[in-house]
Protein backbone atom coordinates (compact mmCIF):
# COMPACT_ATOMS: atom_id res chain seq x y z
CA UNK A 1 -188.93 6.48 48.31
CA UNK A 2 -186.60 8.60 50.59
CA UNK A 3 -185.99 11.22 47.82
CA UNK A 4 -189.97 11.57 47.35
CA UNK A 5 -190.60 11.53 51.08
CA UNK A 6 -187.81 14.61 51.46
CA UNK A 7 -189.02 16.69 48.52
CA UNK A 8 -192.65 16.08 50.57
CA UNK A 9 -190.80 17.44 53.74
CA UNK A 10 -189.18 20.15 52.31
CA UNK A 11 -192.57 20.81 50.60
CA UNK A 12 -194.20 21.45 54.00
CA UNK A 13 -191.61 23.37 55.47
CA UNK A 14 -191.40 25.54 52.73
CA UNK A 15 -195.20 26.16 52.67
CA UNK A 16 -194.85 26.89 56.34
CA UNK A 17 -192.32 29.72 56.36
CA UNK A 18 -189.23 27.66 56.37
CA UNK A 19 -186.03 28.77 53.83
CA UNK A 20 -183.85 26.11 52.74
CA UNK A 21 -180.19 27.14 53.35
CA UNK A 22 -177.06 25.16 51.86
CA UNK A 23 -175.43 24.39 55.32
CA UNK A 24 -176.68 22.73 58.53
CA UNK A 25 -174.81 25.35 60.28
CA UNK A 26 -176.85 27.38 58.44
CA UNK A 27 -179.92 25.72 59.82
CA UNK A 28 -182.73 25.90 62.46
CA UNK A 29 -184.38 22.73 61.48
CA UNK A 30 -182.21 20.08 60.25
CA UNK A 31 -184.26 16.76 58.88
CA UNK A 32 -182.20 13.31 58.01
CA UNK A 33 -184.51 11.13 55.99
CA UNK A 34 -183.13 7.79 56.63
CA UNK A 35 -183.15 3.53 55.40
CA UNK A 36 -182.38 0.75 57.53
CA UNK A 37 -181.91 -1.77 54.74
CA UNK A 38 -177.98 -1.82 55.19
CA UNK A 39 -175.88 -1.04 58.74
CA UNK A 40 -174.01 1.53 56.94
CA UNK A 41 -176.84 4.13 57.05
CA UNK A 42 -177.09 3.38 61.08
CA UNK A 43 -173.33 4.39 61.21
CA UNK A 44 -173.75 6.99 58.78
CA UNK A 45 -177.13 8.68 60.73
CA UNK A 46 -175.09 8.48 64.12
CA UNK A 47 -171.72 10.54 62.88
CA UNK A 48 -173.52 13.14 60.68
CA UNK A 49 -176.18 13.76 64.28
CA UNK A 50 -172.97 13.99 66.18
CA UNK A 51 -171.81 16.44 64.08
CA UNK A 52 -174.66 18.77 64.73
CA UNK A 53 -174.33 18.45 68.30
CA UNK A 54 -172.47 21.66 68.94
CA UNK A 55 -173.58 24.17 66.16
CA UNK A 56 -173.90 27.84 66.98
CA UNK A 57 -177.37 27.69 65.72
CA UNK A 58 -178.41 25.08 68.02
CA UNK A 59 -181.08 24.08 65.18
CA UNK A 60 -183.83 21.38 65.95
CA UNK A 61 -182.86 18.05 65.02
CA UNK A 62 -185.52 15.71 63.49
CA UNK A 63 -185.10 11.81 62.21
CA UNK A 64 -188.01 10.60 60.05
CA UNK A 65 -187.96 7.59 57.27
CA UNK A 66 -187.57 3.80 58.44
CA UNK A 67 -184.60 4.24 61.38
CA UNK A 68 -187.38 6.80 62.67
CA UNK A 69 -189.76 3.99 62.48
CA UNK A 70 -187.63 1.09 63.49
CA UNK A 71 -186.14 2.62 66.73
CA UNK A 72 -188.46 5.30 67.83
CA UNK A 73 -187.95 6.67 71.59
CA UNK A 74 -184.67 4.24 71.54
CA UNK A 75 -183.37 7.60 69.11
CA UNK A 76 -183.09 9.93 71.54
CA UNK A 77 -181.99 7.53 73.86
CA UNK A 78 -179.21 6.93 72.16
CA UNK A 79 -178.80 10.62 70.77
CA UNK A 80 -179.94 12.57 73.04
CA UNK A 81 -179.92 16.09 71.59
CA UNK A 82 -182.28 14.83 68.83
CA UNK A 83 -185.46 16.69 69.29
CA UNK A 84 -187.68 15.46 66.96
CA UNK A 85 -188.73 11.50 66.07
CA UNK A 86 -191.08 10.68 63.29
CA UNK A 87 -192.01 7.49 61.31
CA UNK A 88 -192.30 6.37 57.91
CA UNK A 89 -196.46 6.44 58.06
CA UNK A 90 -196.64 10.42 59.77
CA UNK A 91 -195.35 12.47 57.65
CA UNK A 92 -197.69 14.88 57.34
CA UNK A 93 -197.23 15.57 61.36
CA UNK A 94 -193.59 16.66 61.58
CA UNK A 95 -194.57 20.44 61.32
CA UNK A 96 -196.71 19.86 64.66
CA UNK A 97 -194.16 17.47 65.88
CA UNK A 98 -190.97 20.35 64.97
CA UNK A 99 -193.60 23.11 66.36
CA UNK A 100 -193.89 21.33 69.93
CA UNK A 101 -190.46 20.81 70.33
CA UNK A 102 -189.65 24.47 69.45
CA UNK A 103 -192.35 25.55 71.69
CA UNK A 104 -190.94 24.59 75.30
CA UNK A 105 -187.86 22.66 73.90
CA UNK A 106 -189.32 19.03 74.83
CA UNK A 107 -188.37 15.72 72.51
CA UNK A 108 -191.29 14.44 70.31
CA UNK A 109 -191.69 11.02 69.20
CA UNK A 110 -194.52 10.11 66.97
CA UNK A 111 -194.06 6.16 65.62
CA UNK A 112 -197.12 4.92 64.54
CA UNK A 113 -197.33 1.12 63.37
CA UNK A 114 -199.27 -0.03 59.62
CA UNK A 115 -202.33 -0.50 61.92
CA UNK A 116 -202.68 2.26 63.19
CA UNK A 117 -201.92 4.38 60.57
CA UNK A 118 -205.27 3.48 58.74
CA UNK A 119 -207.03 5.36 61.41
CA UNK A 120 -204.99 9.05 60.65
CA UNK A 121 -206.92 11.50 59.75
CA UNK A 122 -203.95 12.06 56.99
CA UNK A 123 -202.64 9.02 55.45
CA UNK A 124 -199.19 10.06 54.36
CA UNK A 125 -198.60 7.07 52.49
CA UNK A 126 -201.17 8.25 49.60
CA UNK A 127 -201.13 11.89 50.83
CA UNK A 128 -199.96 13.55 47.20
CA UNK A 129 -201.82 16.65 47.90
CA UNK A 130 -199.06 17.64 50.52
CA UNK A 131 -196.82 20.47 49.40
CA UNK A 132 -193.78 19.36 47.16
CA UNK A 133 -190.12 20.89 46.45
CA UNK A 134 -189.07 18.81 43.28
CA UNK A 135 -185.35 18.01 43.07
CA UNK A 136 -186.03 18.97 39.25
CA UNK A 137 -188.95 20.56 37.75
CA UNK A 138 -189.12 18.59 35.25
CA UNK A 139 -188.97 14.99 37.11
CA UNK A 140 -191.65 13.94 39.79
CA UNK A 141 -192.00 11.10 41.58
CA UNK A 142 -195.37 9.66 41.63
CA UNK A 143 -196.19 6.84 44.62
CA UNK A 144 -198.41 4.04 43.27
CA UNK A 145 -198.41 1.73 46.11
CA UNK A 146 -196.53 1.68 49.75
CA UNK A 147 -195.81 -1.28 51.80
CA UNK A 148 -194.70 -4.93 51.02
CA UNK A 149 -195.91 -8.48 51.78
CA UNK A 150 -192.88 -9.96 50.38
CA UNK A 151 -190.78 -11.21 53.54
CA UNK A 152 -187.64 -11.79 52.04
CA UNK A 153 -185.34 -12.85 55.16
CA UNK A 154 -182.77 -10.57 54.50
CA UNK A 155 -185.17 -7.57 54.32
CA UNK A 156 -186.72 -5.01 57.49
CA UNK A 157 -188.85 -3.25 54.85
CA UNK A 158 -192.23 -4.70 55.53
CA UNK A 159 -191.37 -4.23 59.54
CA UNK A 160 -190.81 -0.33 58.75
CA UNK A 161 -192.95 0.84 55.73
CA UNK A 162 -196.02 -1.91 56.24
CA UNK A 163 -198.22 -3.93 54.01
CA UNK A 164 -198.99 -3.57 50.59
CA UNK A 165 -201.02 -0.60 49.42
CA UNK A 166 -202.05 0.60 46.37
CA UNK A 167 -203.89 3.82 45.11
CA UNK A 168 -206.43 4.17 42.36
CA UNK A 169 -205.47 4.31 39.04
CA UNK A 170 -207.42 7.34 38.73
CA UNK A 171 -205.76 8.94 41.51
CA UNK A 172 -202.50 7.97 40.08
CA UNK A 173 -203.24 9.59 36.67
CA UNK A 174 -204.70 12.67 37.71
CA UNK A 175 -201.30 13.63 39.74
CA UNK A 176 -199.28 12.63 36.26
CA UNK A 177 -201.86 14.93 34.10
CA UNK A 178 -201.52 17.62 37.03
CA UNK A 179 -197.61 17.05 36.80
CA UNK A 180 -197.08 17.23 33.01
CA UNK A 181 -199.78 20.99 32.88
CA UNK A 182 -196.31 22.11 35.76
CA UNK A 183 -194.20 20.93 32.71
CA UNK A 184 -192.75 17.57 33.97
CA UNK A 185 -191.32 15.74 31.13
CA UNK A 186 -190.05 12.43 33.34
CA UNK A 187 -191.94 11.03 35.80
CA UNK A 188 -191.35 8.02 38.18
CA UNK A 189 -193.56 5.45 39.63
CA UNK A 190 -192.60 4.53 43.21
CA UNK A 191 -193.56 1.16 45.01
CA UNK A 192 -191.18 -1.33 47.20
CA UNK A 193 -192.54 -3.72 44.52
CA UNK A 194 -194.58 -1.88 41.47
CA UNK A 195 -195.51 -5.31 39.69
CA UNK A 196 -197.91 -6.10 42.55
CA UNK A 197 -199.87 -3.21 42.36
CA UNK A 198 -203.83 -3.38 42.99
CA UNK A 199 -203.27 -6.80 44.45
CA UNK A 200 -204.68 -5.58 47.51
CA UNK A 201 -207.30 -3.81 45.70
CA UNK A 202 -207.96 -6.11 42.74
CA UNK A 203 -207.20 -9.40 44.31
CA UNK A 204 -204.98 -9.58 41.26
CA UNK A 205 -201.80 -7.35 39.51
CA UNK A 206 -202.40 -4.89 37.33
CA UNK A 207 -199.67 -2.48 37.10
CA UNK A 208 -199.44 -2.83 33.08
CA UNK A 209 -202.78 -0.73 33.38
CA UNK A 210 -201.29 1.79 35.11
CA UNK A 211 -198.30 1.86 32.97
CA UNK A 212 -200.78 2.39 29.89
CA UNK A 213 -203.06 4.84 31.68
CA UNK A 214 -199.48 7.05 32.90
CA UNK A 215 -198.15 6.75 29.48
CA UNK A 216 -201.51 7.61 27.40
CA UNK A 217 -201.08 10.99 29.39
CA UNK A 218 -198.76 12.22 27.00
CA UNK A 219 -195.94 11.88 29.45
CA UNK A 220 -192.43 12.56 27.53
CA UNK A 221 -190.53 9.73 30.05
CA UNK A 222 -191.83 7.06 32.19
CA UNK A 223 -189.64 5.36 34.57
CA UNK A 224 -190.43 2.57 37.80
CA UNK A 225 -189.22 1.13 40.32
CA UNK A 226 -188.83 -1.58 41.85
CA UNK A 227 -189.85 -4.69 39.71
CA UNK A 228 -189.74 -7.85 41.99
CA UNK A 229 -188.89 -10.82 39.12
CA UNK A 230 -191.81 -12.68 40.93
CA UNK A 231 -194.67 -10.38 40.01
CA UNK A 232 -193.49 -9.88 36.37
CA UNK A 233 -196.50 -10.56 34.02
CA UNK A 234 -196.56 -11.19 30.88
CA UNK A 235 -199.05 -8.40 30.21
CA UNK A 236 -196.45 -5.95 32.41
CA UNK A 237 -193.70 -7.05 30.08
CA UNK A 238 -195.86 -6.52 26.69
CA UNK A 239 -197.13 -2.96 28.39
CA UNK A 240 -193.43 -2.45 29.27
CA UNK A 241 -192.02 -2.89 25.46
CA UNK A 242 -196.01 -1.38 23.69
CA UNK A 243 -195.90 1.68 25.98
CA UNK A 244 -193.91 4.62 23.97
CA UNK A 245 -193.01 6.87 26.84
CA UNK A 246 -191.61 4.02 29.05
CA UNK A 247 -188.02 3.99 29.54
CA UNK A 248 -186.39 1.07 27.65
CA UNK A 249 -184.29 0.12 30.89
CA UNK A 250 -185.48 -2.45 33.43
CA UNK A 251 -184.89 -2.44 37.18
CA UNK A 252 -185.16 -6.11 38.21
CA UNK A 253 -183.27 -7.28 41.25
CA UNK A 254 -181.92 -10.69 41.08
CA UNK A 255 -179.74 -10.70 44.47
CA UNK A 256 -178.21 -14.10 43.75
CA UNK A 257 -178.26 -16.85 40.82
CA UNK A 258 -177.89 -19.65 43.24
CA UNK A 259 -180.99 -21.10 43.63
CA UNK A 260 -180.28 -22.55 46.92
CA UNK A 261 -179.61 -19.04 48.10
CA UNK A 262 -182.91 -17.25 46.42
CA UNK A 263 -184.50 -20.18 47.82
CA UNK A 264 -182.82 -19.25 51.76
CA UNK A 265 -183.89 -15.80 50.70
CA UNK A 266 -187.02 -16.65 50.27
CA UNK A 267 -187.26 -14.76 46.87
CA UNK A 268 -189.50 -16.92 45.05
CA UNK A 269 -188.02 -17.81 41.68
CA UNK A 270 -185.51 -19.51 40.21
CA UNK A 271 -182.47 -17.92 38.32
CA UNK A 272 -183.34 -20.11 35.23
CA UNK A 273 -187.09 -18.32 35.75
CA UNK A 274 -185.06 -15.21 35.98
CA UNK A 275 -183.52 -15.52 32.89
CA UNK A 276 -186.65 -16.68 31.29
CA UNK A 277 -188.27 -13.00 31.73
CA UNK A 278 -185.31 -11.75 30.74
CA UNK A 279 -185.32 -12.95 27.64
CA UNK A 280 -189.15 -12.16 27.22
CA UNK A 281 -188.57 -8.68 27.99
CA UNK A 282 -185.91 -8.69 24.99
CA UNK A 283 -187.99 -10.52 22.34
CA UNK A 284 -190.89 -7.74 23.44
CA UNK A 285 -188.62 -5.11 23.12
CA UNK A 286 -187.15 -5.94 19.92
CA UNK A 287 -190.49 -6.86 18.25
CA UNK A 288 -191.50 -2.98 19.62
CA UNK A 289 -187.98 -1.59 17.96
CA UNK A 290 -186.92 -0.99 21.54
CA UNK A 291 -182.95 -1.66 22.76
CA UNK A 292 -183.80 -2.39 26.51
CA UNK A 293 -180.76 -2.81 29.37
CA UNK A 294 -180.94 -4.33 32.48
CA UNK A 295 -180.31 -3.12 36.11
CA UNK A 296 -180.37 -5.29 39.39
CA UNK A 297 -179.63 -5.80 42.63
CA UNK A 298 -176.89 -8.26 43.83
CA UNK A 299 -175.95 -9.01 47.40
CA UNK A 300 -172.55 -10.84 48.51
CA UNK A 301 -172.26 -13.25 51.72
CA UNK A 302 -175.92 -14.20 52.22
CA UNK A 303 -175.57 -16.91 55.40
CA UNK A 304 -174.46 -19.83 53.72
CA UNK A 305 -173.38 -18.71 50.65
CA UNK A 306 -170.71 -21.08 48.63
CA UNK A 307 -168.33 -21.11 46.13
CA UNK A 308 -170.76 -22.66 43.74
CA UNK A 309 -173.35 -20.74 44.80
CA UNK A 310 -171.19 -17.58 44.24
CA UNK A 311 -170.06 -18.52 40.94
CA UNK A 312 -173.89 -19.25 39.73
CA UNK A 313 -174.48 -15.47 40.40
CA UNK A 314 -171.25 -14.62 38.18
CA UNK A 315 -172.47 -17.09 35.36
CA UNK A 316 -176.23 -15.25 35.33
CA UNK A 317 -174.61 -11.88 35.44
CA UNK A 318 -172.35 -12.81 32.43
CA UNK A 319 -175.48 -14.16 30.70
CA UNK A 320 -178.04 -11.31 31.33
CA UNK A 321 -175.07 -8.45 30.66
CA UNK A 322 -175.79 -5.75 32.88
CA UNK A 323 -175.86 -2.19 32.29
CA UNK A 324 -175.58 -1.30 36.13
CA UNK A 325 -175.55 -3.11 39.09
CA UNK A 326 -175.91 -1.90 42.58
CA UNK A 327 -173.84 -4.80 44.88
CA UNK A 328 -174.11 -4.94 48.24
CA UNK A 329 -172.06 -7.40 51.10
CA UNK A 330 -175.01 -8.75 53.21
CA UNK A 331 -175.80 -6.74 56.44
CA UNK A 332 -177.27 -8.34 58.97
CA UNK A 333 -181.15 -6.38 59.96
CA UNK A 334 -181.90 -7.33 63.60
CA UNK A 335 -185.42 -8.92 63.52
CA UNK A 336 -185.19 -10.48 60.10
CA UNK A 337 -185.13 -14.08 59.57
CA UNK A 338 -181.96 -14.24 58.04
CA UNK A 339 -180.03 -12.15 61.40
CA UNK A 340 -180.72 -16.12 63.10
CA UNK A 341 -178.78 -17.91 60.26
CA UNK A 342 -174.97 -18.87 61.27
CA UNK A 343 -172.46 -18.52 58.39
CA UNK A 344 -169.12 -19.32 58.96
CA UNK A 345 -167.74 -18.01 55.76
CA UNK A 346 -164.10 -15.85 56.41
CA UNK A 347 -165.08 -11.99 55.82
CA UNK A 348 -161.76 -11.51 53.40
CA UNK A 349 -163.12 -14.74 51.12
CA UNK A 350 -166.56 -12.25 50.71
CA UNK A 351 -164.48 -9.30 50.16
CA UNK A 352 -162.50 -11.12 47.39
CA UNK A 353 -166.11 -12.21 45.73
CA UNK A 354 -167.29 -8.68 45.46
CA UNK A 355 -164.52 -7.64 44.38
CA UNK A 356 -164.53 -10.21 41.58
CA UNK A 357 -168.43 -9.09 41.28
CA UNK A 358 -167.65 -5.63 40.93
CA UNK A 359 -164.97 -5.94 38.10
CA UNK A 360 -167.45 -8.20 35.82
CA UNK A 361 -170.10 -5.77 36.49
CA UNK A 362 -167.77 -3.24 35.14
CA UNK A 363 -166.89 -5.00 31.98
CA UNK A 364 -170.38 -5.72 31.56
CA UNK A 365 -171.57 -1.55 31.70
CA UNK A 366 -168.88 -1.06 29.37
CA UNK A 367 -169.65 -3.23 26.98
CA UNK A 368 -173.12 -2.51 26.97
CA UNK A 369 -172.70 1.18 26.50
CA UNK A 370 -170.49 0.83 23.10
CA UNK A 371 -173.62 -0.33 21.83
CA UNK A 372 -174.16 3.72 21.48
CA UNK A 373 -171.24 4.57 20.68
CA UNK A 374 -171.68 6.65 17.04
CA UNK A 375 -175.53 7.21 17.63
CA UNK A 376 -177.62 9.83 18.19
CA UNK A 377 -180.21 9.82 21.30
CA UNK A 378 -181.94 12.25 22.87
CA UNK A 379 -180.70 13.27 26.11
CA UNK A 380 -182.46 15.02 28.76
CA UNK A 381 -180.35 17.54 30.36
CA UNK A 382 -180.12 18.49 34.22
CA UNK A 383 -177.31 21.08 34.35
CA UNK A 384 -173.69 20.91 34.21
CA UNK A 385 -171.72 18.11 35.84
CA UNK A 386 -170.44 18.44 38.84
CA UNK A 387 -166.67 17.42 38.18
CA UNK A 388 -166.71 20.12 34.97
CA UNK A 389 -169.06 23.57 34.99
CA UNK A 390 -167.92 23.43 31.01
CA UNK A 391 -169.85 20.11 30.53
CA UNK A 392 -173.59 19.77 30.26
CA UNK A 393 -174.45 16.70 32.11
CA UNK A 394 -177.98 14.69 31.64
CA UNK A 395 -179.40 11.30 31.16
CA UNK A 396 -180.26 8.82 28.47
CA UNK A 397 -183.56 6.81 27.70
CA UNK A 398 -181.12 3.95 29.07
CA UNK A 399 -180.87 5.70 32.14
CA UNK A 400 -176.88 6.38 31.19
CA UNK A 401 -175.08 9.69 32.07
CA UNK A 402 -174.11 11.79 29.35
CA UNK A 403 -171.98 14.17 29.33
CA UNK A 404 -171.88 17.28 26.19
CA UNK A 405 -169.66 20.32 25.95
CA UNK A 406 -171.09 23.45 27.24
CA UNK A 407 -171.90 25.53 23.90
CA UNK A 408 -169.88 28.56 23.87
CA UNK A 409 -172.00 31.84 24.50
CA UNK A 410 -174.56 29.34 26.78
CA UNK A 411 -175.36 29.00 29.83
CA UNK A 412 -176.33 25.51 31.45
CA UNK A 413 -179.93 26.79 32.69
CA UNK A 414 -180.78 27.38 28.79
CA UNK A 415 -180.64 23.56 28.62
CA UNK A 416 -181.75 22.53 31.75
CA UNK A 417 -185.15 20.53 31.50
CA UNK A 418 -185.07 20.27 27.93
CA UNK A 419 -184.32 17.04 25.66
CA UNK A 420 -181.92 17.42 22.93
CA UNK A 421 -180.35 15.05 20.47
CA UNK A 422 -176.77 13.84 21.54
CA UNK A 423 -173.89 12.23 18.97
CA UNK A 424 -172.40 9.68 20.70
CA UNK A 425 -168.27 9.79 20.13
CA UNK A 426 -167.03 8.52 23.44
CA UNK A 427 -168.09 5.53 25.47
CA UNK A 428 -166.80 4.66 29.13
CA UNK A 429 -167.99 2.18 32.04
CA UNK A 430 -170.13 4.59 33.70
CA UNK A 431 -170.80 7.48 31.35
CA UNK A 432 -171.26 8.30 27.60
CA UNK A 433 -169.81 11.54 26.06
CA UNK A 434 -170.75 13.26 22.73
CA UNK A 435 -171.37 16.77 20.87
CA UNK A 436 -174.95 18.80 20.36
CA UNK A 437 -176.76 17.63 16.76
């Protein structure tokens, strides 16, 4: 959501006279997009402000994306040559907000809570005419919904981004249509939980319609995220596995496989219900010819957390065989229900449990990418990796890197954008390698 909300701010920018330049000490306007799911992006957001704070340039500083919207006028507080504060429902003001504050040099804050925010004359959360810079030309992100009314007691998210809203389907697939005429081949659907889409509008799910409406646009790749396990119909999962264009890779967070600790969590399944949509999504995948993987979410150290409890996790990880997972050690997020719960556990015996986490994951993403090895896919290229301008670097249907030699006499932007069909000879953890067909 941060990497569509920043191609949206450099969209407006751009449309307003502003050049994007490589360096901050480049810059006039300097614009950190920022999450407040983990501390580590609080630390991170405070050293790389400092760092601006004596450029030559002197360029206007401007925090935006949930930090903006947790801490407001606390910001520059705190900071105090930050110029500019902006929220995760205002978007489309930071122009007026950055023009102010270059006007007579004064600090602007602009927070505006979920209530409020219905009353803008611009709601930013389903704004998609506002002026874009794609990342890629050929991948857009495309908001279905905003907001959750989840609650899970480890998470700020609904305090920052709001309830649950979702757009029309019709509004949804006239931006994909209007997307693939730019020449888009992958697009993205974006929600903090995609499987409860047109709740709020519907009074039930219905995200396997939009899946089917996006994909009968003649969409080359169809991705989502995020799946919460709860929300996963049965009709999603069949749309999920019927649906040509969609990905066969599935984002579904589990973040433990203790049911005590989903339970503290207040995640709303079980991991033996878990497992049970796992294996649905399989059988409907395999009955469609598809070879779907698995991605989740895992965190370490919830309040609480045992030995048991940390070995059920390991056990459903082993089971499910995971292609990727992104593990996390449990931060503590100041106004959630889970900051109040004591834990007692010694930080070096949670250390040593994501480390053993991190290891099986790794065996796991191996082992689940030598099911490639000596295929052919089709791989759709970005450019040349960033370790090697000699390789050609792009990504699977799985979602996996691949990595191709550079044909001699080429150059990289003659395969940028396009899908090609890879030979798979070489299989790591993280990455597959192979030759043009």
């Amino acid at each position: 959501m941060n990497k569509h909300d920043g191609e949206r701010v450099a969209g407006m920018l751009e449309a307003l006279g502003a050049h994007e330049v490589a360096d901050a000490d480049q810059a006039n306007i300097v614009v950190f997009m920022t999450c407040c799911v983990r501390e580590a992006a609080d630390v991170r957001l405070l050293g790389q402000v400092a760092s601006l704070k004596n450029l030559v340039s002197n360029p206007i500083i401007a925090v935006g994306g949930c930090i903006g919207q947790r801490d407001g006028e606390k910001l520059v507080q705190q900071i105090p040559h930050i110029d500019v504060v902006f929220g995760t429902h205002n978007i489309a003001h930071l122009p007026l907000l950055i023009a102010a504050s270059l006007e007579d040099g004064s600090k602007q804050v602009e927070v505006i809570d979920d209530a409020a925010s219905k009353e803008l004359s611009v709601d930013i959360e389903a704004a998609t005419d506002l002026p874009t810079q794609r990342e890629h030309a050929w991948h857009a992100w495309v908001p279905i919904m905003t907001g959750c009314n989840n609650f899970c007691t480890y998470c700020v998210v609904p305090y920052v981004r709001g309830r649950e809203k979702s757009r029309p389907i019709e509004d949804i697939v006239s931006e994909a249509e209007r997307l693939i005429g730019e020449g888009v081949l992958e697009i993205t659907l974006l929600g903090q939980n995609v499987n409860s889409y047109g709740r709020d509008l519907f009074g039930e799910p219905r995200f396997a319609e939009v899946l089917r409406a996006v994909g009968a646009t003649g969409v080359k790749r169809l991705r989502f995220t995020t799946s919460h396990p709860k929300d996963l119909s049965a009709d999603t999962i069949a749309a999920f596995a019927e649906t040509p264009s969609v990905m066969p890779q599935l984002h579904l967070p589990v973040q433990s496989g203790s049911n005590s600790i989903l339970e503290a969590m207040n995640r709303r399944y079980t991991a033996e219900q878990y497992l049970k949509l796992v294996r649905a999504v399989r059988k409907a995948c395999e009955e469609q010819g598809k070879d779907v993987v698995f991605s989740t979410d895992i965190i370490v150290g919830f309040p609480g957390e045992t030995e048991a409890d940390f070995e059920a996790t390991m056990d459903l990880v082993r089971e499910v065989g995971y292609s990727q997972a992104f593990t996390f050690i449990y931060s503590k997020r100041e106004g959630t229900p889970a900051a109040d719960m004591t834990d007692d556990t010694p930080h070096e015996v949670i250390q040593q449990r994501f480390d053993a986490l991190v290891e099986l994951v790794q065996e796991s993403a191996y082992q689940q990418n030598q099911r490639d090895l000596d295929t052919v896919i089709p791989v759709l290229f970005e450019g040349t990796s960033k370790r090697d301008p000699k390789m050609l670097s792009g990504k699977s249907p799985k979602n996996q890197t691949v990595h191709v030699p550079l044909p001699q006499g080429s150059a990289a932007k003659d395969y940028a954008g396009s899908i090609c069909e890879v030979h798979i000879n070489e299989a790591k953890t993280w990455y597959l390698r192979g030759s043009l067909v």
